[in-house]
N, C-alpha and C. Protein backbone atom coordinates (compact mmCIF):
# COMPACT_ATOMS: atom_id res chain seq x y z
N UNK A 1 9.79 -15.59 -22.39
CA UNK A 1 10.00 -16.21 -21.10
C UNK A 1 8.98 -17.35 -20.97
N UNK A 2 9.55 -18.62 -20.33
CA UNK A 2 8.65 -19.47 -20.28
C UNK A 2 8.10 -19.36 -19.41
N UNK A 3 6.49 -20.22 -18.92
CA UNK A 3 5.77 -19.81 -18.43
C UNK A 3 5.94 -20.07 -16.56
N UNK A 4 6.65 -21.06 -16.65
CA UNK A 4 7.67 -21.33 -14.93
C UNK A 4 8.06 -19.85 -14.59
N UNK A 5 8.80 -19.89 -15.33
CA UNK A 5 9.83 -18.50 -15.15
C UNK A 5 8.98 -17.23 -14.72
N UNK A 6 8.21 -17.02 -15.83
CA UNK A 6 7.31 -15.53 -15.40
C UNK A 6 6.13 -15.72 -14.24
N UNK A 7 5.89 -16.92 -13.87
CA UNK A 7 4.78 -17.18 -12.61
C UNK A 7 5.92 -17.12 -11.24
N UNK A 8 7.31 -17.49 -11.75
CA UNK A 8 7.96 -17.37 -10.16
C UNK A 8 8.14 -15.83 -10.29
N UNK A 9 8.63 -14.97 -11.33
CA UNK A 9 8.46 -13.82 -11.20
C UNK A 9 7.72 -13.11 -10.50
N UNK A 10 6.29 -13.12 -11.41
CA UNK A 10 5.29 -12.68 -10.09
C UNK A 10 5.05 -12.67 -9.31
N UNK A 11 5.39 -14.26 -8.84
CA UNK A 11 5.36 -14.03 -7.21
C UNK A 11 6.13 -13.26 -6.53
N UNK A 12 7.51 -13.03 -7.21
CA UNK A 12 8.57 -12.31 -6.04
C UNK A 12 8.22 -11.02 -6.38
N UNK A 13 7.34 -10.49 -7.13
CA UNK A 13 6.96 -8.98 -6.94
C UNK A 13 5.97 -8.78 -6.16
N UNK A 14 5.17 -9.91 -5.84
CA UNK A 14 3.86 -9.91 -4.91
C UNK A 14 4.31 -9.55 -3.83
N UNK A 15 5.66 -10.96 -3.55
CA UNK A 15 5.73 -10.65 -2.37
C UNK A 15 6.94 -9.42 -1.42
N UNK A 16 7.34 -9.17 -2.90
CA UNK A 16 8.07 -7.21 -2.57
C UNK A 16 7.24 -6.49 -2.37
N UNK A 17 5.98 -6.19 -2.78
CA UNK A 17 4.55 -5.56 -2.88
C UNK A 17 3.92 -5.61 -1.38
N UNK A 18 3.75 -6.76 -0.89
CA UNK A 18 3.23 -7.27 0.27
C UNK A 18 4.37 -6.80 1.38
N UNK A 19 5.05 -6.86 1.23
CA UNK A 19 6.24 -6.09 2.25
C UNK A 19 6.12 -4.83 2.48
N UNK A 20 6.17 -4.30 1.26
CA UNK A 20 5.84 -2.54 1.64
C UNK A 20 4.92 -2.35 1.99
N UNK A 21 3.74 -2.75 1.83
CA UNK A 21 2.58 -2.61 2.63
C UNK A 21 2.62 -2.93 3.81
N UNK A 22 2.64 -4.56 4.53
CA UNK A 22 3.19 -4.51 5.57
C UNK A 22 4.35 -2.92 6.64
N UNK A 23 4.80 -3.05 5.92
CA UNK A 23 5.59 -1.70 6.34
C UNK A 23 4.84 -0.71 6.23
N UNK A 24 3.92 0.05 5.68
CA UNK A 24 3.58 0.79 5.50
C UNK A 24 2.35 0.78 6.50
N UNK A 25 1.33 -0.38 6.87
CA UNK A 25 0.45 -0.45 7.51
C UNK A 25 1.08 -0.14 9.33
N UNK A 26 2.25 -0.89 9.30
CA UNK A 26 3.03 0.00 10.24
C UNK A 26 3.47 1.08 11.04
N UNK A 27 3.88 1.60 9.70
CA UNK A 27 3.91 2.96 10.24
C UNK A 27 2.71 3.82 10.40
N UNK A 28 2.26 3.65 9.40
CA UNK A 28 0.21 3.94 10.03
C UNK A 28 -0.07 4.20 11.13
N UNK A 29 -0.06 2.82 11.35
CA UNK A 29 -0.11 2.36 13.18
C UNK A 29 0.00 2.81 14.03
N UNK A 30 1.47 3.25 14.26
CA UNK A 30 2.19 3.99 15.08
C UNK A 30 1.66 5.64 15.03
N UNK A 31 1.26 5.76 14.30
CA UNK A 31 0.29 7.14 13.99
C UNK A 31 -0.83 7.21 14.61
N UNK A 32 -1.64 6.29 14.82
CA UNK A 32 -2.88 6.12 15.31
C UNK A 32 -3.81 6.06 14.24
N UNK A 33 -3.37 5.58 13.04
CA UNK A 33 -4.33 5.57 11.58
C UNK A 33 -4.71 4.02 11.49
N UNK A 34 -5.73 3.74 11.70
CA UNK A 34 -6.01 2.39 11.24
C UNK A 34 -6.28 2.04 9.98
N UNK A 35 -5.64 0.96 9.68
CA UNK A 35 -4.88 0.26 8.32
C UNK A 35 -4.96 -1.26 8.65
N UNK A 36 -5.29 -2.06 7.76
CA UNK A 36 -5.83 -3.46 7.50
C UNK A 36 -5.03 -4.13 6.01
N UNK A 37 -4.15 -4.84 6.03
CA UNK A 37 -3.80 -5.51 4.93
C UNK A 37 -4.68 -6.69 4.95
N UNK A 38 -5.05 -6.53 3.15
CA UNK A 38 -5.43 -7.73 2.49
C UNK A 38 -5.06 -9.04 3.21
N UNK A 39 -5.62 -10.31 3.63
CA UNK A 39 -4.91 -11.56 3.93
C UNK A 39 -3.91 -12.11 2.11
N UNK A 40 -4.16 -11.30 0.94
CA UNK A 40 -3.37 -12.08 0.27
C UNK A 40 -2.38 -10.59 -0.10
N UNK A 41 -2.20 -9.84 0.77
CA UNK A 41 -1.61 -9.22 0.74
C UNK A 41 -1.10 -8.31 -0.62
N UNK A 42 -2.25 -7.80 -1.36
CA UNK A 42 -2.69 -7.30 -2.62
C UNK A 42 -2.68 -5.71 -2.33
N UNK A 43 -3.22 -5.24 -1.01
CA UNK A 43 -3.80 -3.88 -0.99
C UNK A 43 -3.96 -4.07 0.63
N UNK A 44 -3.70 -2.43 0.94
CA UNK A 44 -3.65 -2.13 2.30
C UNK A 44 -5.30 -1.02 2.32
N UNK A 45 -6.15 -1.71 3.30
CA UNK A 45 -7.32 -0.18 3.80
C UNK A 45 -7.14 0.23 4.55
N UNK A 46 -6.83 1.88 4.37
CA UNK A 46 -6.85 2.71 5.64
C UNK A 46 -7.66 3.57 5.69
N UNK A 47 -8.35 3.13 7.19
CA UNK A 47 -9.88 3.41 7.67
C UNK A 47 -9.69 5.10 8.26
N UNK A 48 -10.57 5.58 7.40
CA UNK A 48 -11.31 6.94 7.64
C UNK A 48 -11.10 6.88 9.67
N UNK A 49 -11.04 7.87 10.26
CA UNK A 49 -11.77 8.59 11.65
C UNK A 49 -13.29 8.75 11.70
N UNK A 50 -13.80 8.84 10.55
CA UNK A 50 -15.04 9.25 11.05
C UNK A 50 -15.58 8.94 9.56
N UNK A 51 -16.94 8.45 9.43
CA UNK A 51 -17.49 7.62 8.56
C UNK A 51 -17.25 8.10 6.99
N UNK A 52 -17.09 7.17 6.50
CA UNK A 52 -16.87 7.49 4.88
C UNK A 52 -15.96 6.35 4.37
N UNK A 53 -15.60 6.21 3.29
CA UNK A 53 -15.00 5.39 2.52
C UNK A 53 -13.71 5.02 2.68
N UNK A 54 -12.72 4.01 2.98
CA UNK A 54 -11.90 3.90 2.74
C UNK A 54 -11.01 4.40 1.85
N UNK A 55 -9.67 4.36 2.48
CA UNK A 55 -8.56 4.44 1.01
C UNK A 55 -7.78 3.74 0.68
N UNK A 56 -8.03 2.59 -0.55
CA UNK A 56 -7.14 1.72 -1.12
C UNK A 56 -6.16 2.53 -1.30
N UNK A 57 -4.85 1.50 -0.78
CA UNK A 57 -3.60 1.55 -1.15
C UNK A 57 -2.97 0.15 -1.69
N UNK A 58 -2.32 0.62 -3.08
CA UNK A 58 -2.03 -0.54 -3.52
C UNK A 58 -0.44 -0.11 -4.25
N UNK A 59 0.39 -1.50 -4.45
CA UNK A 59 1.76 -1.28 -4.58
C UNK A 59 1.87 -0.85 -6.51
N UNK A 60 2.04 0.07 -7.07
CA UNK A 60 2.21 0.20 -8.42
C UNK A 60 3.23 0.49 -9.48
N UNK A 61 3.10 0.72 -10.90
CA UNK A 61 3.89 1.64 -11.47
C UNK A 61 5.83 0.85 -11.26
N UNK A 62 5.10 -0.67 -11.15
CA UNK A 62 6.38 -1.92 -11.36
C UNK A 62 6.81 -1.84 -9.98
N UNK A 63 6.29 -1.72 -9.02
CA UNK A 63 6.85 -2.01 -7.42
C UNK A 63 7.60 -0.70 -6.99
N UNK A 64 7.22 0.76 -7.75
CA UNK A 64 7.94 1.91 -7.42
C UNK A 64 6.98 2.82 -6.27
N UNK A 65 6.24 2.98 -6.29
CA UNK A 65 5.23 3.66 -5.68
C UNK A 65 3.97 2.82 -5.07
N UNK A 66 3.49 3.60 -4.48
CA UNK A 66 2.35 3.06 -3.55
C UNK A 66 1.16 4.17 -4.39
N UNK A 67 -0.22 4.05 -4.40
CA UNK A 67 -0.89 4.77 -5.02
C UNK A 67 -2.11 4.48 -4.46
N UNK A 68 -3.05 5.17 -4.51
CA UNK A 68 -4.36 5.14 -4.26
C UNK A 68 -4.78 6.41 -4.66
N UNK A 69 -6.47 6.38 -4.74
CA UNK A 69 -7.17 7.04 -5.34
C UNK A 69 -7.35 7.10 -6.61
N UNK A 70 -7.19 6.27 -7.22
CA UNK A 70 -7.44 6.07 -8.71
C UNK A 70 -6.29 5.65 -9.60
N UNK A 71 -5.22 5.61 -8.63
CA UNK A 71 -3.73 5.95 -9.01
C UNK A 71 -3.47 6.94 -9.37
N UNK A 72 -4.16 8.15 -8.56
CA UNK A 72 -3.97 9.96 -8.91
C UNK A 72 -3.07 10.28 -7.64
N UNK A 73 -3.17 9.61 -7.32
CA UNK A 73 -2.10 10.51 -5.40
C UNK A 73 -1.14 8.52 -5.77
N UNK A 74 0.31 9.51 -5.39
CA UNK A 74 1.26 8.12 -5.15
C UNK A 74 2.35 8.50 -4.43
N UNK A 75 2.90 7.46 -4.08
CA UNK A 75 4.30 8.09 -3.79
C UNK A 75 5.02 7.09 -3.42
N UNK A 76 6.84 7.33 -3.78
CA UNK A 76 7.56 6.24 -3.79
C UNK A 76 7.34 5.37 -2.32
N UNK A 77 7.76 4.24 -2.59
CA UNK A 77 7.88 2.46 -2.08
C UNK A 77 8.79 2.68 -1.18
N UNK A 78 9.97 3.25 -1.26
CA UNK A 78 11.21 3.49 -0.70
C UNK A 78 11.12 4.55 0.24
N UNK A 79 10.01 5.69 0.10
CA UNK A 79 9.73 6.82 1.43
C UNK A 79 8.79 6.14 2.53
N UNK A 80 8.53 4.89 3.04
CA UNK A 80 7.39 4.63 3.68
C UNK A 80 7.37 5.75 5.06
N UNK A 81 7.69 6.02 5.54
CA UNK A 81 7.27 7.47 6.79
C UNK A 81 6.49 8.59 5.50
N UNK A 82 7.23 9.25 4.53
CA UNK A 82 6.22 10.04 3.67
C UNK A 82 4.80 9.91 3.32
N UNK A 83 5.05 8.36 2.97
CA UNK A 83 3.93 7.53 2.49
C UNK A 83 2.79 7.91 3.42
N UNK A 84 3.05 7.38 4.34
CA UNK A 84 2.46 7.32 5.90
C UNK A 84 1.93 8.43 6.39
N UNK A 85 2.70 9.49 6.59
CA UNK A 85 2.15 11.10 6.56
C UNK A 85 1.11 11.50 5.48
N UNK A 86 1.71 11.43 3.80
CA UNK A 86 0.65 11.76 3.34
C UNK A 86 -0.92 11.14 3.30
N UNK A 87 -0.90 10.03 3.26
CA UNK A 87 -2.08 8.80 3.74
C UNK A 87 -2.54 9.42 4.96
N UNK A 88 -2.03 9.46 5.83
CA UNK A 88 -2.46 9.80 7.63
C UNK A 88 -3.47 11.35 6.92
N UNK A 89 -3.01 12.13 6.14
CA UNK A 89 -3.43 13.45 5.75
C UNK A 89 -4.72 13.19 5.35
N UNK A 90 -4.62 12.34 4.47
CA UNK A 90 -5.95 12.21 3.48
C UNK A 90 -7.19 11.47 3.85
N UNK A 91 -6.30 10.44 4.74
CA UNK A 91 -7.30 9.46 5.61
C UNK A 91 -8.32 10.52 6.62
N UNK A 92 -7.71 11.58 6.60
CA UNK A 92 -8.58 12.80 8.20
C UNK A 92 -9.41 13.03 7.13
N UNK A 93 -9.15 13.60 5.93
CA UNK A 93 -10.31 14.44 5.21
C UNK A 93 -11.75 13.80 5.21
């Protein structure tokens, strides 16, 4: 593939990537979980309740899943309410 070709590529996975997050920081939201997307829209942080570290969430695994924690906890792109619940879970711990 020439090199036009695979840079417009990337972008349209960025910006499939950046969507689900968007969406996903969303539904967060509506939870009462605070969540912050990247301005280049790379990775979503969702902020702990009570002091401690964030949890990157980032889009992976070719635009199928959402993942964080090392890419040890994931879950499909296409469940964002699941997504959202399990995140909302982990974000309390």
């Amino acid at each position: 593939m020439n090199p036009i070709m695979l840079a417009a590529t990337n972008g349209l996975g960025h910006q499939r990537d950046g969507r689900a997050l968007a969406q996903l920081r969303e539904r967060l939201t509506s939870l009462g979980v605070e969540a912050e997307l990247l301005p280049d829209n790379s990775a979503l942080i969702v902020r702990r309740p009570e002091p401690g570290l964030p949890v990157w969430v980032f889009v992976g695994y070719g635009g199928a899943y959402f993942s964080w924690q090392s890419a040890e906890r994931r879950h499909p792109v296409g469940d964002v309410e699941g997504a959202a619940s399990v995140l909302a879970e982990c974000a309390a711990k």
